[in-house]
N, C-alpha and C. Protein backbone atom coordinates (compact mmCIF):
# COMPACT_ATOMS: atom_id res chain seq x y z
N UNK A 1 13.24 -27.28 -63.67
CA UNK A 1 11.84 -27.57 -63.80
C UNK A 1 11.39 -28.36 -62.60
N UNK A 2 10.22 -28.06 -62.08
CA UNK A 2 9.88 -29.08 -60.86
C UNK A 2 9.14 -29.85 -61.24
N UNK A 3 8.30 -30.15 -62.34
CA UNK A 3 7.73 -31.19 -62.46
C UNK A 3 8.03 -31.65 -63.80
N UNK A 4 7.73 -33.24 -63.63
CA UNK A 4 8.15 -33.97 -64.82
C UNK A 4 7.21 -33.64 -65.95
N UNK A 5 6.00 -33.93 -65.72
CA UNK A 5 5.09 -33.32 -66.51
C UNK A 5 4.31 -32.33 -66.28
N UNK A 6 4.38 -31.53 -67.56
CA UNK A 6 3.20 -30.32 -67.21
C UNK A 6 2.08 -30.80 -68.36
N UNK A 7 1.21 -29.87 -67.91
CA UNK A 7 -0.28 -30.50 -68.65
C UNK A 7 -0.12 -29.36 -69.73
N UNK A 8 -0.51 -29.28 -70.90
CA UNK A 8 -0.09 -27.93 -71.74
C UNK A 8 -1.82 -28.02 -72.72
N UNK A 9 -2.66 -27.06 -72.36
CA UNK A 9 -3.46 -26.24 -73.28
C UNK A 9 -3.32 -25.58 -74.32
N UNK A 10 -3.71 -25.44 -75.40
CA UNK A 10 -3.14 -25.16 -76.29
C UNK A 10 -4.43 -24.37 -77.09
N UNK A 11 -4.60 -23.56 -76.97
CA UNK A 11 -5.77 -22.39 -77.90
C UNK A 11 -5.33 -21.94 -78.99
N UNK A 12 -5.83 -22.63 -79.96
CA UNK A 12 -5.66 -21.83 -81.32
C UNK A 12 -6.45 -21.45 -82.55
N UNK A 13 -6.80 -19.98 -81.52
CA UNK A 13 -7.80 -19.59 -82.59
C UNK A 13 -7.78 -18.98 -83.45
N UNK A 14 -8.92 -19.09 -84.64
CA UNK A 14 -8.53 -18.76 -86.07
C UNK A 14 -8.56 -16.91 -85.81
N UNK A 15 -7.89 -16.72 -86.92
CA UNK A 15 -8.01 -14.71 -87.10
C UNK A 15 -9.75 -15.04 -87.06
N UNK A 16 -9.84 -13.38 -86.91
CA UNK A 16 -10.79 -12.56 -86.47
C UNK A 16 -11.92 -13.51 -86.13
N UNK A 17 -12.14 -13.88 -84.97
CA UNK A 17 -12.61 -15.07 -84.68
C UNK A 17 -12.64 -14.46 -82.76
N UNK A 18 -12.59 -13.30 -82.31
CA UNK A 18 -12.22 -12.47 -81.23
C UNK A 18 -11.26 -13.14 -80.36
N UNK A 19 -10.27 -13.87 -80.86
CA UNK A 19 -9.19 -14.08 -80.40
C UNK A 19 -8.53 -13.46 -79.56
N UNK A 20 -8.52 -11.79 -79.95
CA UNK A 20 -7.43 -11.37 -79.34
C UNK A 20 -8.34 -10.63 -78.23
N UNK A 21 -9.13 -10.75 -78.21
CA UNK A 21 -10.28 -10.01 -76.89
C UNK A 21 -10.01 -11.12 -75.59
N UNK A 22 -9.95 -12.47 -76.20
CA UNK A 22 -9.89 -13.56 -75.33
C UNK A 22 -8.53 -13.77 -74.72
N UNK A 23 -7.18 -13.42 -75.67
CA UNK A 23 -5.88 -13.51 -75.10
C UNK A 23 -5.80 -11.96 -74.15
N UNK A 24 -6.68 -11.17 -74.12
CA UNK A 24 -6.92 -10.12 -73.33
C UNK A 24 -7.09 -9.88 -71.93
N UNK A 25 -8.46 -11.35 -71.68
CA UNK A 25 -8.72 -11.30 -70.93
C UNK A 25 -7.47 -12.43 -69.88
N UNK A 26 -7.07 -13.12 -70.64
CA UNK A 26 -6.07 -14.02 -70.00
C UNK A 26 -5.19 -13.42 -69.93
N UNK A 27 -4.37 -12.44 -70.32
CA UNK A 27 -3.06 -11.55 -70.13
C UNK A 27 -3.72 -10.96 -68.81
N UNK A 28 -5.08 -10.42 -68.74
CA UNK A 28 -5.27 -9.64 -67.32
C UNK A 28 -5.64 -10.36 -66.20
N UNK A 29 -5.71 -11.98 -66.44
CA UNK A 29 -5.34 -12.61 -64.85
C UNK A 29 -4.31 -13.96 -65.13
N UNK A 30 -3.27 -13.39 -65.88
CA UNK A 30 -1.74 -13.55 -65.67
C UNK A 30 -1.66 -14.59 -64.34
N UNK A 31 -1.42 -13.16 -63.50
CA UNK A 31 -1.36 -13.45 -62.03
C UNK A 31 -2.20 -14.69 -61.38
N UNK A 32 -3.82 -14.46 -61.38
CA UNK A 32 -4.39 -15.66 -61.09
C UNK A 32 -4.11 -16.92 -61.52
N UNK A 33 -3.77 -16.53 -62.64
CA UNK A 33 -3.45 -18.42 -63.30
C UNK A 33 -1.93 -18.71 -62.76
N UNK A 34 -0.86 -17.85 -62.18
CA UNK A 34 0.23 -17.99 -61.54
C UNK A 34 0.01 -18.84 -60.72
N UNK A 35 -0.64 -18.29 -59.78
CA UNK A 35 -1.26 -18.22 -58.23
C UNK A 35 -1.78 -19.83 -57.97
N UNK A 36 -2.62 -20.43 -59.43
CA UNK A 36 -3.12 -21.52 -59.04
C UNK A 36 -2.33 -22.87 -60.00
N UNK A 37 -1.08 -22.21 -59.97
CA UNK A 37 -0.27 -23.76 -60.91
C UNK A 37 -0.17 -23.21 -62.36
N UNK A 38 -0.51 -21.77 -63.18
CA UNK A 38 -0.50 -22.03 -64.66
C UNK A 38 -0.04 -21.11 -64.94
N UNK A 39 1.02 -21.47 -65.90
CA UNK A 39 1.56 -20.16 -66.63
C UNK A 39 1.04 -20.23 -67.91
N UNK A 40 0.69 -18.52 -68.48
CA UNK A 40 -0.35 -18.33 -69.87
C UNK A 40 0.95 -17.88 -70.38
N UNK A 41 0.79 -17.96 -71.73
CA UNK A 41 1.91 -17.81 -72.69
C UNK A 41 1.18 -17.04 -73.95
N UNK A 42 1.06 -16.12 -74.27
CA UNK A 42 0.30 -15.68 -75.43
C UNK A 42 1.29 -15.01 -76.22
N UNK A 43 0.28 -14.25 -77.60
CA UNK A 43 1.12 -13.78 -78.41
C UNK A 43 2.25 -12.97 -78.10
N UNK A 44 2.04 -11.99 -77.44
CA UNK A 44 2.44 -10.83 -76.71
C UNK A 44 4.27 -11.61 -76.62
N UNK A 45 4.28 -12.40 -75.56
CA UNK A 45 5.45 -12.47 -74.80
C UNK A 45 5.80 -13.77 -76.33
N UNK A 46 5.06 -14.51 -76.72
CA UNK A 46 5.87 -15.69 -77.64
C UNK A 46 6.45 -14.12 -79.05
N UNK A 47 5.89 -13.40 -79.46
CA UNK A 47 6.47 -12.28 -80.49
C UNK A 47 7.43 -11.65 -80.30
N UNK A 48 7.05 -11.46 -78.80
CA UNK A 48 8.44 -10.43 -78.37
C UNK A 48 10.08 -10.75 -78.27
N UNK A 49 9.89 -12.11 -77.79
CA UNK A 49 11.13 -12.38 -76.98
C UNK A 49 11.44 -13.91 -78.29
N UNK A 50 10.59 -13.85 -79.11
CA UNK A 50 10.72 -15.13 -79.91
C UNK A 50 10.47 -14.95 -81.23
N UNK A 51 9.86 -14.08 -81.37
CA UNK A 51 9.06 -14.10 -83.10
C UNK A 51 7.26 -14.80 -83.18
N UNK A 52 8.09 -16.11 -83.91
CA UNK A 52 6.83 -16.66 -83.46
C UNK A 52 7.27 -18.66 -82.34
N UNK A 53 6.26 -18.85 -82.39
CA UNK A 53 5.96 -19.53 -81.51
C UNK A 53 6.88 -20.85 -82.02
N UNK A 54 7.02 -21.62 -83.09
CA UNK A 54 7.79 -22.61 -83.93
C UNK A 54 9.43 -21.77 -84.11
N UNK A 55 9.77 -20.34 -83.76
CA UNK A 55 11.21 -20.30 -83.67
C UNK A 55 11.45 -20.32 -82.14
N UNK A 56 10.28 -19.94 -80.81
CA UNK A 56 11.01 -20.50 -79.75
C UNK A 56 11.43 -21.80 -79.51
N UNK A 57 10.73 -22.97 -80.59
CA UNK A 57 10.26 -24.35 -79.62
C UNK A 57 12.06 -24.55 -80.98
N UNK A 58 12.67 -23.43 -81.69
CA UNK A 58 13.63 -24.38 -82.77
C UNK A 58 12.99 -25.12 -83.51
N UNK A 59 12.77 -25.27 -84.90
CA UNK A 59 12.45 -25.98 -85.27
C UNK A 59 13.66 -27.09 -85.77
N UNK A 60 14.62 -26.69 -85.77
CA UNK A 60 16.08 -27.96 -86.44
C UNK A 60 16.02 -28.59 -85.39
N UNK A 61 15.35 -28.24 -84.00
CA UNK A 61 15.71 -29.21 -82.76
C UNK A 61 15.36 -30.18 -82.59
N UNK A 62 15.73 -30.78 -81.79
CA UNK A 62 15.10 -32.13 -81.36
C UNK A 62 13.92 -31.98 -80.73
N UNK A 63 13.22 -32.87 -80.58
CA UNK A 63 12.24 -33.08 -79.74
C UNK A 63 12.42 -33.05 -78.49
N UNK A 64 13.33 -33.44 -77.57
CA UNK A 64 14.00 -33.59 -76.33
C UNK A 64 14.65 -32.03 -76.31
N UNK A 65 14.52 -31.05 -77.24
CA UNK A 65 15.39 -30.28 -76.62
C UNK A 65 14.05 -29.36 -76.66
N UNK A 66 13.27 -29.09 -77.50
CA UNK A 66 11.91 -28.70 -77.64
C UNK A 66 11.15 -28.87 -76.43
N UNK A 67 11.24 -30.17 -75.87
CA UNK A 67 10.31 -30.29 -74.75
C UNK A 67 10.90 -29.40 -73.62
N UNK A 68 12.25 -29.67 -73.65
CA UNK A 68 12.87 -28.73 -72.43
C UNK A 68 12.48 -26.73 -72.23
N UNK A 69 12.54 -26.77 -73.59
CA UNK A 69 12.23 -25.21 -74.24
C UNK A 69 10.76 -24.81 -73.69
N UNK A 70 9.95 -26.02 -73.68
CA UNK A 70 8.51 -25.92 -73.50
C UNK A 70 8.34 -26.06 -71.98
N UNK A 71 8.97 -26.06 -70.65
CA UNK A 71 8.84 -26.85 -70.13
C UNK A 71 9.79 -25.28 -69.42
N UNK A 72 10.55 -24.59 -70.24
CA UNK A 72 11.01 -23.46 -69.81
C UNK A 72 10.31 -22.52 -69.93
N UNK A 73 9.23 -22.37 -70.63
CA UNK A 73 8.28 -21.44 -70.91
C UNK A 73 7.19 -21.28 -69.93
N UNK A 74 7.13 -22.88 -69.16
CA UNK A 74 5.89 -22.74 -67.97
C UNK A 74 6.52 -22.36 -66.93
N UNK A 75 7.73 -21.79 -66.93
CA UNK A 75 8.55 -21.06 -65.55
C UNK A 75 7.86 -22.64 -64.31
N UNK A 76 8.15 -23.13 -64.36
CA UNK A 76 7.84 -24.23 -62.94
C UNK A 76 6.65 -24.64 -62.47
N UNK A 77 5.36 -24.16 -63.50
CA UNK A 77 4.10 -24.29 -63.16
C UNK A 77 3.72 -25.72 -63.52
N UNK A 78 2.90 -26.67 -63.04
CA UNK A 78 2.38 -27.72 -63.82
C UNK A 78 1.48 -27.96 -64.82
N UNK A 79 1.03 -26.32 -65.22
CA UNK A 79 0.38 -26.36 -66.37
C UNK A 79 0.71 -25.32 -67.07
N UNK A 80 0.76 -24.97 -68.54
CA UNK A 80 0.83 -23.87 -69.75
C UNK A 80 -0.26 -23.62 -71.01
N UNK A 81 -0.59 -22.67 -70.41
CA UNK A 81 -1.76 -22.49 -71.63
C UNK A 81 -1.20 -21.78 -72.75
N UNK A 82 -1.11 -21.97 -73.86
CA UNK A 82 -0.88 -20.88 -74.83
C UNK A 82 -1.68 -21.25 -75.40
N UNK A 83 -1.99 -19.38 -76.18
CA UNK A 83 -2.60 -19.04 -77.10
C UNK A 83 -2.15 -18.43 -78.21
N UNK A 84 -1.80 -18.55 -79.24
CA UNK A 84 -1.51 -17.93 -80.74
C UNK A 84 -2.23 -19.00 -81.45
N UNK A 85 -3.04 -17.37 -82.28
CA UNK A 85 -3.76 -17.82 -83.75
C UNK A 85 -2.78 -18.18 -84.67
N UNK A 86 -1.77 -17.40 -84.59
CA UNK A 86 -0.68 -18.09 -85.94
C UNK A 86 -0.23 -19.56 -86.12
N UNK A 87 -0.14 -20.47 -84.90
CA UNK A 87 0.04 -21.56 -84.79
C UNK A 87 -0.59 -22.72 -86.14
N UNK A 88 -1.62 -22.23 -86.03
CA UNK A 88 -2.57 -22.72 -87.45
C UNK A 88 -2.43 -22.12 -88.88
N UNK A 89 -1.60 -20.97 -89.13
CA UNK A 89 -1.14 -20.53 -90.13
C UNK A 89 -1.66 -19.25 -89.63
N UNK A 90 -0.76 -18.41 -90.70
CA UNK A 90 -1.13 -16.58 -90.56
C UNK A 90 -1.86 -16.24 -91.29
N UNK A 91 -2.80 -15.10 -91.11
CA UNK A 91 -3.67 -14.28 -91.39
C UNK A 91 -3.54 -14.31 -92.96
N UNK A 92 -2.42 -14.32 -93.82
CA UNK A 92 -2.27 -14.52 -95.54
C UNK A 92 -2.76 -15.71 -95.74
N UNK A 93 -2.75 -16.86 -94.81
CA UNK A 93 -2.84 -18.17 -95.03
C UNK A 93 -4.67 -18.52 -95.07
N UNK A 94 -4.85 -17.67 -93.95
CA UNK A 94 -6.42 -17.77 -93.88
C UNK A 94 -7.19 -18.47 -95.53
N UNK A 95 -7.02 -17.78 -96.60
CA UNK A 95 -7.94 -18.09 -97.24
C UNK A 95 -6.60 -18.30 -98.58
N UNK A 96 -6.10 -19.10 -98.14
CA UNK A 96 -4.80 -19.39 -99.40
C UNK A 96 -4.39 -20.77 -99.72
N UNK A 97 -5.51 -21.61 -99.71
CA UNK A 97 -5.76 -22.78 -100.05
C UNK A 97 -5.62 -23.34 -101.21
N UNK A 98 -5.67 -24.77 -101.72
CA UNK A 98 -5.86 -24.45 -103.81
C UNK A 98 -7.16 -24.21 -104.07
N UNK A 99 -6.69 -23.20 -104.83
CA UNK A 99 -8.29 -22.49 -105.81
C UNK A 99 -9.07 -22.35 -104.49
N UNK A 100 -8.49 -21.93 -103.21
CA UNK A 100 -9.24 -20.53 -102.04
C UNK A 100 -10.30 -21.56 -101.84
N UNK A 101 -9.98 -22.88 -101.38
CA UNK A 101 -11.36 -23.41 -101.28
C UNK A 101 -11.41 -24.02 -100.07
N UNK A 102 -10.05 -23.59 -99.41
CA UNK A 102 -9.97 -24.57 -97.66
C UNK A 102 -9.49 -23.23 -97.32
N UNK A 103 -9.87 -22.94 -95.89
CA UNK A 103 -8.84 -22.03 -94.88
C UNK A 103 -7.65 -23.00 -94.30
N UNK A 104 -6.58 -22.28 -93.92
CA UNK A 104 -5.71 -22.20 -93.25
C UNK A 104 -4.83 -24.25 -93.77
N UNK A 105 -4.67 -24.15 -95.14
CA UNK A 105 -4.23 -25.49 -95.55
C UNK A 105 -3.14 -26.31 -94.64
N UNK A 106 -2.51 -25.58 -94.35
CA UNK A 106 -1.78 -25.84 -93.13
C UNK A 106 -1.70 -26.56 -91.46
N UNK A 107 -3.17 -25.82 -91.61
CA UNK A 107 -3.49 -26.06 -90.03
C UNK A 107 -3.54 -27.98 -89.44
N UNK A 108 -3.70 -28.81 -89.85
CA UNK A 108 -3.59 -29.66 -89.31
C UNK A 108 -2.35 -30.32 -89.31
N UNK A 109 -1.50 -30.29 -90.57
CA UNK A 109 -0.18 -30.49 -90.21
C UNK A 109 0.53 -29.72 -89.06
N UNK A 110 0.16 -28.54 -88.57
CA UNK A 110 0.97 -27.87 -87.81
C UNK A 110 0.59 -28.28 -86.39
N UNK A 111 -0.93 -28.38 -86.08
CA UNK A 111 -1.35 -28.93 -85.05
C UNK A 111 -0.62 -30.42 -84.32
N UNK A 112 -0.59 -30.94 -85.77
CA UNK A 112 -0.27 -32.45 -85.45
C UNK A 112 0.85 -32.39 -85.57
N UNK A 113 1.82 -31.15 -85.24
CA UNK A 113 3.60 -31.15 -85.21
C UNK A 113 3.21 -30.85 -83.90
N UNK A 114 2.99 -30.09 -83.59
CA UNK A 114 2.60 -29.72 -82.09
C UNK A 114 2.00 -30.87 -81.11
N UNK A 115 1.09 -31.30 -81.85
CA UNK A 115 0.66 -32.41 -80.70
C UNK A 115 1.41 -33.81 -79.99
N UNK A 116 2.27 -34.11 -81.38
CA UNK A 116 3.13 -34.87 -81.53
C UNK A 116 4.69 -34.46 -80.34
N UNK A 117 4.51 -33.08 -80.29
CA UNK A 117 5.76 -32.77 -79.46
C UNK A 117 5.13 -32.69 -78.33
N UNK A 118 4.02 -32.53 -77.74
CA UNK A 118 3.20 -31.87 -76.35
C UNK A 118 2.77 -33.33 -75.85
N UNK A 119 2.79 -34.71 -76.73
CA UNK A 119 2.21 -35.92 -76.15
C UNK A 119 2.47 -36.83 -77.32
N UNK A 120 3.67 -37.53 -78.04
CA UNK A 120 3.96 -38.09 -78.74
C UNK A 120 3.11 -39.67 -78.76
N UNK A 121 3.67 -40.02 -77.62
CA UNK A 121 2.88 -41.25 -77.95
C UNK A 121 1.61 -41.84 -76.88
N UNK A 122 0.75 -40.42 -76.77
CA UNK A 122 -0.45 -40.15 -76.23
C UNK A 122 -1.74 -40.53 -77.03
N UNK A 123 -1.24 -40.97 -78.02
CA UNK A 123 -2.40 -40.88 -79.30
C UNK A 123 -3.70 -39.66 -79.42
N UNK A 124 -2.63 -38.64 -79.67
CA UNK A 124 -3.07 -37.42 -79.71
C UNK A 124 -3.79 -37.21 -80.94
N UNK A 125 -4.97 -36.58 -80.76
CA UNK A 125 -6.35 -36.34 -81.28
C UNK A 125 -6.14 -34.49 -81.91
N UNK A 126 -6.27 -34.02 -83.38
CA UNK A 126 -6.32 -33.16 -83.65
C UNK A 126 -7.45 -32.24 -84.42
N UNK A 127 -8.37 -33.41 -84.07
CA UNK A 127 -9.60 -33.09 -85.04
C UNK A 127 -10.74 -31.55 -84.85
N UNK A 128 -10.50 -31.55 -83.62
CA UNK A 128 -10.99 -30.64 -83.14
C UNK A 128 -10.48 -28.75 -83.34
N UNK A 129 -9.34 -29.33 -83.25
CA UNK A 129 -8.57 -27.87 -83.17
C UNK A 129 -7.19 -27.91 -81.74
N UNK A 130 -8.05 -28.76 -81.03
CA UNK A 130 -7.83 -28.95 -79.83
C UNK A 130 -6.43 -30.14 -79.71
N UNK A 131 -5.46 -29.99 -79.15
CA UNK A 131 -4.66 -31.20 -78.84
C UNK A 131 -5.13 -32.25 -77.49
N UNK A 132 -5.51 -32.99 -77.64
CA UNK A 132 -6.21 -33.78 -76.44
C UNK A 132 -5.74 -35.28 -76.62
N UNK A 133 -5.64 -35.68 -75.22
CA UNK A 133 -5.13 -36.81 -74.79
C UNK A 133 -6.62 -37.71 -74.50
N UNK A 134 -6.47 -39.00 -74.62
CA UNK A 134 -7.34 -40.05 -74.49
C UNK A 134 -7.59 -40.49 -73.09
N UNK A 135 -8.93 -40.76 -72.55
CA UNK A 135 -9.14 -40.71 -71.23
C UNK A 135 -8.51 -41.80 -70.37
N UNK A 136 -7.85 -41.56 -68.99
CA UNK A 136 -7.61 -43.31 -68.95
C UNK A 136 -8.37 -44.51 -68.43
N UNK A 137 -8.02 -45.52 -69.18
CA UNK A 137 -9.07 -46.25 -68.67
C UNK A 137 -9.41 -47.28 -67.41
C-alpha cells in the first residue's frame, strides 16, 4: 500500500432509488477516477470476486486485518469510492421492519459497523446515510 491513509467514500444507495444507473456511470470512468488518485469499487467487482461486500472486509476479522483488506481494494490509490445498495440491507429487507413500518431496519447498525471500521475514532457521523468525518478545527 503506498499510503497510510486513504480517504474512503462510501455510497449507499437504497434499491430502486436509480442506483444502479449511477454505479453505471462510475463503472464507465473507472479509468478517470484511476488517473486522478481513486479507485471505484462497485457491485459488479465486490459480487464477483467476493459475494457481498461484509464477506470481502471478513467479518470474524479483526479490524486491523479488515483495514488492510480495505486498503487492498483501493489497489494504491489514496482514495476508494464504493458503491453497494446492499450495504444497508437487501432488497427483502427494504420493507421488513416490525409490522413493515421502517425500511431497511438494519441500515444504521450496518453503516455504523462500517463507519466504525473506515474511521473508528473519527467520531463518525451516520445520520445521513453518509459516513463523514468532523471538520478540523
Amino acid at each position: 500500500m503506498q499510503n497510510k491513509h486513504i480517504k474512503i467514500t462510501i455510497h449507499a444507495g437504497a434499491h430502486k432509488t436509480a442506483t444502479t444507473h449511477l454505479q453505471n456511470r462510475l463503472l464507465e470512468n473507472e479509468n478517470l477516477f484511476a488517473k486522478n488518485g481513486c479507485a471505484y469499487l462497485g457491485p459488479e467487482k465486490i459480487r464477483e470476486e467476493f459475494g457481498t461486500l461484509w464477506k470481502a472486509l471478513g467479518r470474524a476479522e479483526k479490524n486491523q486485518q479488515q483495514k488492510r483488506k480495505l486498503a487492498d481494494l483501493a489497489a494504491g490509490q489514496p482514495r476508494l469510492l464504493i458503491s453497494e445498495e446492499n450495504i444497508i440491507g437487501g432488497f427483502k429487507d427494504l420493507m421488513n421492519g416490525p409490522n413493515r413500518e421502517m425500511i431497511y431496519p438494519k441500515a444504521i447498525e450496518r453503516l455504523t459497523r462500517l463507519a466504525q471500521l473506515v474511521a473508528p475514532s473519527q467520531g463518525v457521523s451516520t445520520g445521513s446515510g453518509r459516513a463523514t468525518r468532523p471538520a478540523a478545527s
